[in-house]
N, C-alpha and C. Protein backbone atom coordinates (compact mmCIF):
# COMPACT_ATOMS: atom_id res chain seq x y z
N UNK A 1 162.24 126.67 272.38
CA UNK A 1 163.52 126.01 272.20
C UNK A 1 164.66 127.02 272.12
N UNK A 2 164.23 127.55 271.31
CA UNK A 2 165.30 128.95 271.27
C UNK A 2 165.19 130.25 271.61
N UNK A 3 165.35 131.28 272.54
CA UNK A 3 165.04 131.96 273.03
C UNK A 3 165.00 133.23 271.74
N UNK A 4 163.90 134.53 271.59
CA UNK A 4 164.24 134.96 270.97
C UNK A 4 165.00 136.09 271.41
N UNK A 5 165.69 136.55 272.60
CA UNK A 5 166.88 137.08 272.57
C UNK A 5 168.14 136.63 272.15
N UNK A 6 168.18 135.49 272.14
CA UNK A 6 169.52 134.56 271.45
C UNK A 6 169.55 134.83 270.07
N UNK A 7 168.33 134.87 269.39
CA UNK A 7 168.39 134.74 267.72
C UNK A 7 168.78 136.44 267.38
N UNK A 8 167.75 137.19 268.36
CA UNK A 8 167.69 138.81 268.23
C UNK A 8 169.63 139.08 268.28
N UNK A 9 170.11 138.59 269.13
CA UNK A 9 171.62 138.84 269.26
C UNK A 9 172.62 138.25 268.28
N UNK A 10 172.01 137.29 267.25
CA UNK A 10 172.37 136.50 266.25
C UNK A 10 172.49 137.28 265.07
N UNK A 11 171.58 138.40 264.96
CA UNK A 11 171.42 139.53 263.59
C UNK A 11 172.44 140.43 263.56
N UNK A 12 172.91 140.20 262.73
CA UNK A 12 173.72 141.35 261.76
C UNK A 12 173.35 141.97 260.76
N UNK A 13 173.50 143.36 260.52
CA UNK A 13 173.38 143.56 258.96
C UNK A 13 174.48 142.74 257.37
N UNK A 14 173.63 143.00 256.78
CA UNK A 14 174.25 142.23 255.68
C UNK A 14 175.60 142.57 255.12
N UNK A 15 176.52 141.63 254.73
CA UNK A 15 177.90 141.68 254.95
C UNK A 15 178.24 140.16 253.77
N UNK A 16 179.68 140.68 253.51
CA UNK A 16 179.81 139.39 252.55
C UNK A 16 179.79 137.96 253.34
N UNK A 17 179.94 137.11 252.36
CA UNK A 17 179.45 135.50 252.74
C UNK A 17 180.14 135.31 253.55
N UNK A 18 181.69 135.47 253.58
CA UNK A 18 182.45 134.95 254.54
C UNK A 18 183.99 134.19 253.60
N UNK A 19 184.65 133.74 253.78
CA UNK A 19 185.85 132.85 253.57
C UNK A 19 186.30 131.29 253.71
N UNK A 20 185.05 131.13 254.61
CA UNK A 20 184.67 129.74 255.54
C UNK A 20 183.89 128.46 254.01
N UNK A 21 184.18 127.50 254.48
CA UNK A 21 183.46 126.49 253.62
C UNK A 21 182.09 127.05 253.52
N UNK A 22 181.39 126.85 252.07
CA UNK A 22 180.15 127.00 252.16
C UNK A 22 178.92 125.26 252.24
N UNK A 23 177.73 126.05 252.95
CA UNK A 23 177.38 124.66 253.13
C UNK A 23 175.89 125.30 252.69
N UNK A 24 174.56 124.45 252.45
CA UNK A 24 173.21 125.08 252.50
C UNK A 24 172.29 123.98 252.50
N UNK A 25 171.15 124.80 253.09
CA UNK A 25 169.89 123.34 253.35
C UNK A 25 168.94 123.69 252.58
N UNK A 26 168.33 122.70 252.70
CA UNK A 26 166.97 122.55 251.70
C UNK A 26 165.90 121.90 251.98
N UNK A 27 164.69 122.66 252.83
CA UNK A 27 163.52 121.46 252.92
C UNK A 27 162.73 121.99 251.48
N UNK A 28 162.26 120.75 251.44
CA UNK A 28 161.68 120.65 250.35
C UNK A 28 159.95 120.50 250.30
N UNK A 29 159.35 121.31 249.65
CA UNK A 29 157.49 120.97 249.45
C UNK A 29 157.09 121.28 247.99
N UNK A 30 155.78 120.84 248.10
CA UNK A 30 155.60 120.70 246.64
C UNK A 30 154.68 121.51 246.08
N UNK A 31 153.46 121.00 245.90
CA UNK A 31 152.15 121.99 245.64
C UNK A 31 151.12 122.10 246.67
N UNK A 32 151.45 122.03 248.11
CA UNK A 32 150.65 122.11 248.90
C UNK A 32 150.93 123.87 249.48
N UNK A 33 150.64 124.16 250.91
CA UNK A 33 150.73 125.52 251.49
C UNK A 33 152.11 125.63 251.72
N UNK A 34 153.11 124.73 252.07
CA UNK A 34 154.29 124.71 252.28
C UNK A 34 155.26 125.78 251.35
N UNK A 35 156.44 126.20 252.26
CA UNK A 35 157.71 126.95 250.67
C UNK A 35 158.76 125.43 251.06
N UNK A 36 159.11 125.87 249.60
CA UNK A 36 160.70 125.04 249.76
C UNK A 36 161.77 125.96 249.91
N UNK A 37 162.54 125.90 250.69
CA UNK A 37 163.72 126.57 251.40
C UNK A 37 164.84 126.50 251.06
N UNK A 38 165.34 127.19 250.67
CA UNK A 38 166.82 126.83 250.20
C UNK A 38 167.56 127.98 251.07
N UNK A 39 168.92 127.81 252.05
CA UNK A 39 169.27 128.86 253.08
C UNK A 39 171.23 127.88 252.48
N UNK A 40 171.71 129.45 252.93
CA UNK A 40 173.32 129.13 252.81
C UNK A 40 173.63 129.72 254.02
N UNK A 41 174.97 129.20 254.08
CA UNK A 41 175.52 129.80 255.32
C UNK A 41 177.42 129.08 254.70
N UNK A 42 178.03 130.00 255.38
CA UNK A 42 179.39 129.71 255.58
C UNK A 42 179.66 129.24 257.20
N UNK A 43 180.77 128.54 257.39
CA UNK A 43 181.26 128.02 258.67
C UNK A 43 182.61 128.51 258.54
N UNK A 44 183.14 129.40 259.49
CA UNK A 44 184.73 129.99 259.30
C UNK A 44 184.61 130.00 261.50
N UNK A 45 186.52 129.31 261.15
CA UNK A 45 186.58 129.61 262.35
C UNK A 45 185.43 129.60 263.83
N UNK A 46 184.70 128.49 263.69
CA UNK A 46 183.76 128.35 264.04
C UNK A 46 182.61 128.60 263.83
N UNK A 47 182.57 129.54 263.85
CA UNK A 47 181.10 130.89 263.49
C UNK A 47 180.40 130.25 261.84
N UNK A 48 179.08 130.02 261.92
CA UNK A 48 178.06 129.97 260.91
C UNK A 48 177.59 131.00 260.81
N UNK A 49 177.35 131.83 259.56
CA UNK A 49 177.15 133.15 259.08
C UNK A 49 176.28 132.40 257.75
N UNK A 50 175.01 132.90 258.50
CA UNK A 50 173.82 132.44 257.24
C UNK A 50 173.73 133.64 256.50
N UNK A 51 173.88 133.46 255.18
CA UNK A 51 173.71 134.74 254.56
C UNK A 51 172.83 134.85 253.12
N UNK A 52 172.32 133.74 253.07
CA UNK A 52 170.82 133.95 251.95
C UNK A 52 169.99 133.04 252.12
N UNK A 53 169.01 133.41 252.33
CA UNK A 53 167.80 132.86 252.24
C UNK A 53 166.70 132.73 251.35
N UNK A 54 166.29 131.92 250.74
CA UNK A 54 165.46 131.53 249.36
C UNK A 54 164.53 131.02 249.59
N UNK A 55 163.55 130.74 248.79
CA UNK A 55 162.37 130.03 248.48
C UNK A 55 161.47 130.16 247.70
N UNK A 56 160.73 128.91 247.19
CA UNK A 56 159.70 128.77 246.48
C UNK A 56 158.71 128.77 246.72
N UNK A 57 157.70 128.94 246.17
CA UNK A 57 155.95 127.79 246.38
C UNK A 57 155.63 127.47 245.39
N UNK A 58 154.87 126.15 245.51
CA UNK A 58 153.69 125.29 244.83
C UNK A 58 155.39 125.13 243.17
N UNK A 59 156.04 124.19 243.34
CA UNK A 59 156.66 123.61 242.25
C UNK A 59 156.79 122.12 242.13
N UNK A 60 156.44 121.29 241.29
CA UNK A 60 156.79 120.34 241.28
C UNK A 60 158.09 119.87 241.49
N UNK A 61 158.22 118.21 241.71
CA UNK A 61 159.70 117.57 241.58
C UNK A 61 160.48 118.11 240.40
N UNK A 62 160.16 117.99 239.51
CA UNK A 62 161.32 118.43 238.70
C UNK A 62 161.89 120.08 238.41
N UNK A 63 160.77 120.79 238.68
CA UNK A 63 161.19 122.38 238.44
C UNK A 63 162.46 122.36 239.68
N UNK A 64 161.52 121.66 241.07
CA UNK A 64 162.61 121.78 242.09
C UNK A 64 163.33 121.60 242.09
N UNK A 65 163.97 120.36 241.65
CA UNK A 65 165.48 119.64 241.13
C UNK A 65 166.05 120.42 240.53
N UNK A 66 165.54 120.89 239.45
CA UNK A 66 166.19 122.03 238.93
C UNK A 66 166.87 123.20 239.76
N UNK A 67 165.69 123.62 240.14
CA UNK A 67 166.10 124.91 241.01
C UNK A 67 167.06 124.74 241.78
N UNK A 68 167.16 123.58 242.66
CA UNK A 68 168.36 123.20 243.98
C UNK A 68 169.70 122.83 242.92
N UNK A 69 169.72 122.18 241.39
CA UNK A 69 170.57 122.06 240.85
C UNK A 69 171.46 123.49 240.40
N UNK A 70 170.42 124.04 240.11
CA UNK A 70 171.27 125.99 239.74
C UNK A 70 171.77 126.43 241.15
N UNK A 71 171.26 126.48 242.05
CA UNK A 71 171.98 127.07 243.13
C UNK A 71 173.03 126.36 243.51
N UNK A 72 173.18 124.69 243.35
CA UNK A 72 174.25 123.90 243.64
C UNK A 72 175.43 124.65 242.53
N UNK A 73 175.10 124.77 241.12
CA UNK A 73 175.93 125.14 240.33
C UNK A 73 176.29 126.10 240.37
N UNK A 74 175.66 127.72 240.95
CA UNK A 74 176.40 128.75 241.24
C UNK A 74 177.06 129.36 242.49
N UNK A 75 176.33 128.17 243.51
CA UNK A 75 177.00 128.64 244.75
C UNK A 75 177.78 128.50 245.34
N UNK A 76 178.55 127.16 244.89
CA UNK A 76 179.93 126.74 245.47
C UNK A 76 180.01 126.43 246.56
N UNK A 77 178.55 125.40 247.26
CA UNK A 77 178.94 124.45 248.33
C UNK A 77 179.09 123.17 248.12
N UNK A 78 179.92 123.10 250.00
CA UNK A 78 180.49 122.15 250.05
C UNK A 78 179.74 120.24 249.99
N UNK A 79 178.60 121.14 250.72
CA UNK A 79 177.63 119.71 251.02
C UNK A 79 176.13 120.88 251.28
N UNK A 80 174.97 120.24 250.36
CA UNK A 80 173.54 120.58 250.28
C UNK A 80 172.96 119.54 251.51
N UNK A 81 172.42 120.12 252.46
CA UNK A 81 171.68 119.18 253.43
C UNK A 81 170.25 119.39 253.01
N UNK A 82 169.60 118.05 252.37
CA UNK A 82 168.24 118.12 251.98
C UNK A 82 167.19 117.18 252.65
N UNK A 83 166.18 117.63 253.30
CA UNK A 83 165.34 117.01 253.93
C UNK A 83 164.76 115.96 252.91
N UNK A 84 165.07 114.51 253.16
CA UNK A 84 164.55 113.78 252.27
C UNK A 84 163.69 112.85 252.52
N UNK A 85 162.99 112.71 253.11
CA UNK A 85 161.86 112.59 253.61
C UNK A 85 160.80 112.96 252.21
N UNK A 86 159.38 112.04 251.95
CA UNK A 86 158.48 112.38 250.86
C UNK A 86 158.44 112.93 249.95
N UNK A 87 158.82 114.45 249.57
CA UNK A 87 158.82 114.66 248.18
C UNK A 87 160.22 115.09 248.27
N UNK A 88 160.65 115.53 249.12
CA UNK A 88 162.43 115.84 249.32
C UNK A 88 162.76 113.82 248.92
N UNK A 89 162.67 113.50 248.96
CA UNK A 89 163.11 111.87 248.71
C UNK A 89 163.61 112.06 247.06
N UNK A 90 162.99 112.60 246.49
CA UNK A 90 162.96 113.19 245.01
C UNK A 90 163.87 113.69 244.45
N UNK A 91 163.85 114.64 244.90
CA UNK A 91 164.90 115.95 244.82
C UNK A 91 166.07 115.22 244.85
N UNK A 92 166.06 114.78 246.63
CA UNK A 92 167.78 114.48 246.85
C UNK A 92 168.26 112.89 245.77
N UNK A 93 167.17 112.32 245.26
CA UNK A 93 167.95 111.23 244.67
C UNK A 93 168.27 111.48 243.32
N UNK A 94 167.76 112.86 242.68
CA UNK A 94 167.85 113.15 241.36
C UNK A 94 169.17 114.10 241.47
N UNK A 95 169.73 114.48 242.20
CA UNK A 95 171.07 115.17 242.67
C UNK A 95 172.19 114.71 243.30
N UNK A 96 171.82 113.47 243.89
CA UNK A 96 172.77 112.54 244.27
C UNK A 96 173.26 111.56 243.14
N UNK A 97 172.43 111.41 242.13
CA UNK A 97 172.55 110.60 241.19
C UNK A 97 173.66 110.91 240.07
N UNK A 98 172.89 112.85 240.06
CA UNK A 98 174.12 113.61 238.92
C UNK A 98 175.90 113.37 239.88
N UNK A 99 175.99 113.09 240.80
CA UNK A 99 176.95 113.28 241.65
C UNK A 99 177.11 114.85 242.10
N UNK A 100 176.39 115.23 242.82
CA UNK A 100 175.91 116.25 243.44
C UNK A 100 176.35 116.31 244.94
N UNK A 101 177.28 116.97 245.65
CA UNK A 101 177.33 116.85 246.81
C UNK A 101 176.09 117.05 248.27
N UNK A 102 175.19 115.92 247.82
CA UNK A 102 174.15 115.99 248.72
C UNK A 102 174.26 115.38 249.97
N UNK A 103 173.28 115.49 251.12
CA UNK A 103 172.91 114.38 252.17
C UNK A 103 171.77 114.76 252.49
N UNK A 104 171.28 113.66 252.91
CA UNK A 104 169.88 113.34 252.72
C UNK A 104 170.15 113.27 254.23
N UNK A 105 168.35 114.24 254.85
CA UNK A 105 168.53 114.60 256.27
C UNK A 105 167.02 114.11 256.46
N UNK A 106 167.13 113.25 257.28
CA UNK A 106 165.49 112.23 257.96
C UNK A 106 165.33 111.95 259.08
N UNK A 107 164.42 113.48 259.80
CA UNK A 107 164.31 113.64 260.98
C UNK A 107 163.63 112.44 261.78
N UNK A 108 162.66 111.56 261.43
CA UNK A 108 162.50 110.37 262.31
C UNK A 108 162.99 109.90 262.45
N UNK A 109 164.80 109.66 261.76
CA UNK A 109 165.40 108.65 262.22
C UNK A 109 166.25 109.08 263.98
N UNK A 110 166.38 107.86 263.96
CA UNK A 110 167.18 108.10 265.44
C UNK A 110 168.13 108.89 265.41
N UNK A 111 168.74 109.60 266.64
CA UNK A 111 169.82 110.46 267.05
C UNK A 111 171.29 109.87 266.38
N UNK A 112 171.97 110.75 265.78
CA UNK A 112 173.74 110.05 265.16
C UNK A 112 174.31 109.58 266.54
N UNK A 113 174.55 109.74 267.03
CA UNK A 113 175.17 108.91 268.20
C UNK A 113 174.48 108.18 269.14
N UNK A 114 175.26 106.78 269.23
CA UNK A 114 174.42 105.74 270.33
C UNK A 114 174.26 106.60 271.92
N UNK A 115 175.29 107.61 272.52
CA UNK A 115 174.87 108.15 273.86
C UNK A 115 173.96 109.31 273.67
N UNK A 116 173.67 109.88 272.21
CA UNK A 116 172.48 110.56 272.26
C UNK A 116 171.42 110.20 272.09
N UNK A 117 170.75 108.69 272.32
CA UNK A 117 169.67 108.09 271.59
C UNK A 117 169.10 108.12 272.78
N UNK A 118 169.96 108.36 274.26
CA UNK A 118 169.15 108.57 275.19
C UNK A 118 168.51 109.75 275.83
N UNK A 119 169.06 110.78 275.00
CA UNK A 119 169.05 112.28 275.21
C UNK A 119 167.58 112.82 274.24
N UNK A 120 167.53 112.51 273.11
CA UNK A 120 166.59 112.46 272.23
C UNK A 120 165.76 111.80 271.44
N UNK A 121 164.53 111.94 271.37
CA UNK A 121 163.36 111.06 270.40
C UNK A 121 163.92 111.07 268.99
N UNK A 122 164.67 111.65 268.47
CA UNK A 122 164.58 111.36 266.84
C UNK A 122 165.90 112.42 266.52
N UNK A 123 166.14 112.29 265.38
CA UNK A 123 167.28 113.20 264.76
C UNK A 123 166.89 114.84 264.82
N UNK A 124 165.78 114.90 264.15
CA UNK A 124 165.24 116.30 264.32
C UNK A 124 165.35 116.84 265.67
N UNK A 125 165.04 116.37 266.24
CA UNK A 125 165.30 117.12 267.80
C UNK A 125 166.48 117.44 268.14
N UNK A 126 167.39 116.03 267.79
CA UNK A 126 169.32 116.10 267.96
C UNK A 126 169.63 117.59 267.28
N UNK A 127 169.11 117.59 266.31
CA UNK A 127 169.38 118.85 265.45
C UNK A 127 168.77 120.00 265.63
N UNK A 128 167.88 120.24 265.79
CA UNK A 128 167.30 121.52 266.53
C UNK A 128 168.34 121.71 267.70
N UNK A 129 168.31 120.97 268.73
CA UNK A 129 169.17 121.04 270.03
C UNK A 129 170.50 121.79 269.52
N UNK A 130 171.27 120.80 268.71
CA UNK A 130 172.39 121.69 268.31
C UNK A 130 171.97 122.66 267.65
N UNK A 131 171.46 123.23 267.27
CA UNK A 131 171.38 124.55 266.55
C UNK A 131 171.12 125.56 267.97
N UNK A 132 170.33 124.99 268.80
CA UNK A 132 169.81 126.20 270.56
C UNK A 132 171.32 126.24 270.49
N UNK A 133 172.03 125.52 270.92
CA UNK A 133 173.31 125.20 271.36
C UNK A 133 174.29 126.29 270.67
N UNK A 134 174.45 126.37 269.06
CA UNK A 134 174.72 127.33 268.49
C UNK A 134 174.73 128.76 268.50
N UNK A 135 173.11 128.88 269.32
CA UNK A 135 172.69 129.99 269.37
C UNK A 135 173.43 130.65 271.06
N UNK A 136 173.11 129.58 271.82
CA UNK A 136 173.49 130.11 272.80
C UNK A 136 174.73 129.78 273.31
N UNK A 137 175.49 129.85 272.27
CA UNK A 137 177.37 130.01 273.01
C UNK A 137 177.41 131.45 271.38
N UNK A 138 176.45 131.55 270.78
CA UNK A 138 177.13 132.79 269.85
C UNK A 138 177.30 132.48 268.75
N UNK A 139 177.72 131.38 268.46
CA UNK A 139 178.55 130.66 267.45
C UNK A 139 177.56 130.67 266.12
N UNK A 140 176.36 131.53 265.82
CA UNK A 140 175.73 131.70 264.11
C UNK A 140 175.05 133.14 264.37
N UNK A 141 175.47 133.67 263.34
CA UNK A 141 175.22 134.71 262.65
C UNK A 141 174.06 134.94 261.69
N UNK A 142 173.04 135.85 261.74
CA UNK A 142 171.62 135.65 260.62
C UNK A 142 171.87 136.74 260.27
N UNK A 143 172.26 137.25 259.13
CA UNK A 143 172.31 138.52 257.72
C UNK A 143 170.96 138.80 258.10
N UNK A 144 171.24 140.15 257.83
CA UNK A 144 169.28 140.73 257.80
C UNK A 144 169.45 140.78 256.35
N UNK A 145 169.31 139.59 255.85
CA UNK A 145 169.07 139.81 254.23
C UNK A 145 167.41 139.23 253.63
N UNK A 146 167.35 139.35 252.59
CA UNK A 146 166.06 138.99 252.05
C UNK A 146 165.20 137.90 252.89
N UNK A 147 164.26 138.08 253.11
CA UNK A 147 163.46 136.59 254.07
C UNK A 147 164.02 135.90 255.72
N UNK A 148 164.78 136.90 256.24
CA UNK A 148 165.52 136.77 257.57
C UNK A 148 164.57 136.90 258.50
N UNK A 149 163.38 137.29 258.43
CA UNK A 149 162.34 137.47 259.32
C UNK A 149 161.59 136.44 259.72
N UNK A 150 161.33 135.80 258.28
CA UNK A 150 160.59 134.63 257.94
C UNK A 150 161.18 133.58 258.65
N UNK A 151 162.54 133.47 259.09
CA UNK A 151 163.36 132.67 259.55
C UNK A 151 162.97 132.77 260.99
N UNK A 152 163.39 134.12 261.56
CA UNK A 152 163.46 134.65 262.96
C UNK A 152 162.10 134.04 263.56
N UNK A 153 161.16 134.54 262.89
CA UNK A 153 159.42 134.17 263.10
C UNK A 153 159.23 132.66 263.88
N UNK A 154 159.84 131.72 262.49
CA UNK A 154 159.87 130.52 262.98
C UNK A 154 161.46 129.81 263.86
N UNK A 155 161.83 130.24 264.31
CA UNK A 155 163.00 129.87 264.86
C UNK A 155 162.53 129.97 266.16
N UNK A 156 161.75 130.89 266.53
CA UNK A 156 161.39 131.85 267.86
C UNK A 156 160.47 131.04 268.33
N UNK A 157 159.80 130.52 267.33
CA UNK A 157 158.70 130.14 268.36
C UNK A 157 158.10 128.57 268.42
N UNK A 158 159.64 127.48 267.77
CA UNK A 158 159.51 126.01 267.93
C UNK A 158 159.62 125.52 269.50
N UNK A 159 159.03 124.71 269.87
CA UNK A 159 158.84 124.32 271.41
C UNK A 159 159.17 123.09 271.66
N UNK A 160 160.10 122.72 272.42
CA UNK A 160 160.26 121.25 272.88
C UNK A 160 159.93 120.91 274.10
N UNK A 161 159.27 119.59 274.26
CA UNK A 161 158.67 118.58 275.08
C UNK A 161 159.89 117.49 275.81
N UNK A 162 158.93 116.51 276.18
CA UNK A 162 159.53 115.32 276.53
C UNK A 162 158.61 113.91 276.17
N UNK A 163 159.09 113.30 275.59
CA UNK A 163 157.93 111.98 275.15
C UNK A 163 158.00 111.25 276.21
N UNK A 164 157.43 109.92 275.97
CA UNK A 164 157.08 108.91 277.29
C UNK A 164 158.01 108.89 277.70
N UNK A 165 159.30 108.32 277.18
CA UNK A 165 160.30 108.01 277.24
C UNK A 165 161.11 108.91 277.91
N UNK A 166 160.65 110.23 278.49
CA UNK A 166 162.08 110.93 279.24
C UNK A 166 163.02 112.11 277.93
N UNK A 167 162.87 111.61 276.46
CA UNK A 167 163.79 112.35 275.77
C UNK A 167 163.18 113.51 275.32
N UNK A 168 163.88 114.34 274.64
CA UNK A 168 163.56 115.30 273.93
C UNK A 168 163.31 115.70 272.87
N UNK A 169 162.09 116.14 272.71
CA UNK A 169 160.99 115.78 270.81
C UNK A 169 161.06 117.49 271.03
N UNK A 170 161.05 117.56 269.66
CA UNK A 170 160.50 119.07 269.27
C UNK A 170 159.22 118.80 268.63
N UNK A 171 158.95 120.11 269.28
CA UNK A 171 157.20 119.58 268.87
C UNK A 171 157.09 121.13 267.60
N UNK A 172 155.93 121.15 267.38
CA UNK A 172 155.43 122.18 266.64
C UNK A 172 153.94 122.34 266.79
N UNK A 173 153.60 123.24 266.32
CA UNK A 173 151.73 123.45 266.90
C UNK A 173 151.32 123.33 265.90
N UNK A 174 150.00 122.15 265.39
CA UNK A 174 149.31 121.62 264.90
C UNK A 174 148.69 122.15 263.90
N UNK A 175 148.16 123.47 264.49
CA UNK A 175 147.90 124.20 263.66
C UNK A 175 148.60 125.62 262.99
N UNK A 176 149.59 125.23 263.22
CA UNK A 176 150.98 125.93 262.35
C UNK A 176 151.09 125.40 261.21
N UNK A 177 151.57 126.07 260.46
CA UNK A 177 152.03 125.72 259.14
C UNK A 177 153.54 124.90 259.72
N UNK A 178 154.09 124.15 258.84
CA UNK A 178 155.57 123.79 258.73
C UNK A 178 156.69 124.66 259.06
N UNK A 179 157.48 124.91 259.62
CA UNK A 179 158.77 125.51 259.68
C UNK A 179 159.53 125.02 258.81
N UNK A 180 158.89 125.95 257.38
CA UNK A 180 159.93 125.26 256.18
C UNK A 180 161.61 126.02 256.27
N UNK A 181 161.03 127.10 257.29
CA UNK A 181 162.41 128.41 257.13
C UNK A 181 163.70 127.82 258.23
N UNK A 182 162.94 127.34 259.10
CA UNK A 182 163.95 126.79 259.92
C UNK A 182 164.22 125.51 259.80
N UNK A 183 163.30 124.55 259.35
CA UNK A 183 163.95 123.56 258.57
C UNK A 183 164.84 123.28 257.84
N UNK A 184 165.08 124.07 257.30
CA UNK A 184 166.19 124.41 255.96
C UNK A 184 167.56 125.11 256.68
């Protein structure tokens, strides 16, 4: 999906956050093999400049809530995009509740726009797509900061298809672990 010369040309060394709104995602896992992800990035003047990358393993719902609640409280974004989907379902309703600037992100659902519903199988794909898209006009920046590899790794090597239907699914290999890094 994404070429890894696009991402390779995406790296910078590490540099402050930026000036730009801050925004950050969050997939979420629990006590299985999965991490939960927590990634920031600023948006200035176009340009997304990801500049930390986090994660956990094996925590329950509530340590997690927690955890996504401290980084909400020291990091000063604008909007947390949290995969809410199964145990992310959790998370984001115990943070939406405090009045938490969340949104809840659920890749099976259909594409945000009615002329992209013909372009793509599901939201996740809409969103991967825009992110290639990102990559290849320039427009995001990856800090070689803590866990940037972990990112690169899985960014590099998600693959998209075509379902019955003609659209475009991102697939993943079966016997891969999750792309919790690029999920996030």
């Amino acid at each position: 999906l994404i070429p890894l010369s696009w991402i390779e040309r995406a790296l910078v060394d590490p540099q402050e956050k930026g000036q730009g709104a801050a925004y950050a995602g969050f997939d979420v896992a629990e006590m299985g093999n999965d991490y939960s992800v927590y990634i920031k990035a600023t948006l200035e003047r176009g340009l997304f400049n990801i500049y930390d990358i986090d994660f956990m393993a094996k925590l329950e719902i509530s340590p997690l809530t927690n955890w996504a609640k401290n980084k909400l409280d020291n990091d000063n974004v604008e909007k947390l995009v949290i995969d809410s989907n199964g145990v992310g379902a959790g998370v984001y309703s115990h943070l939406k509740e405090e009045g938490d600037p969340v949104i809840g992100f659920r890749g099976g659902e259909s594409p945000l726009a009615s002329s992209e519903e013909a372009k793509f199988s599901n939201l996740k794909s809409q969103a991967y797509w825009n992110l290639r898209s990102l990559f290849e006009r320039g427009e995001i920046r990856i800090q070689k900061v803590q866990n940037y590899k972990k990112l690169v790794s899985e960014l590099s090597t998600i693959k998209y298809d075509f379902d019955s239907k003609g659209k475009i699914i991102v697939k993943r290999d079966k016997d891969k672990k999750s792309p919790d890094f690029a999920d996030a």
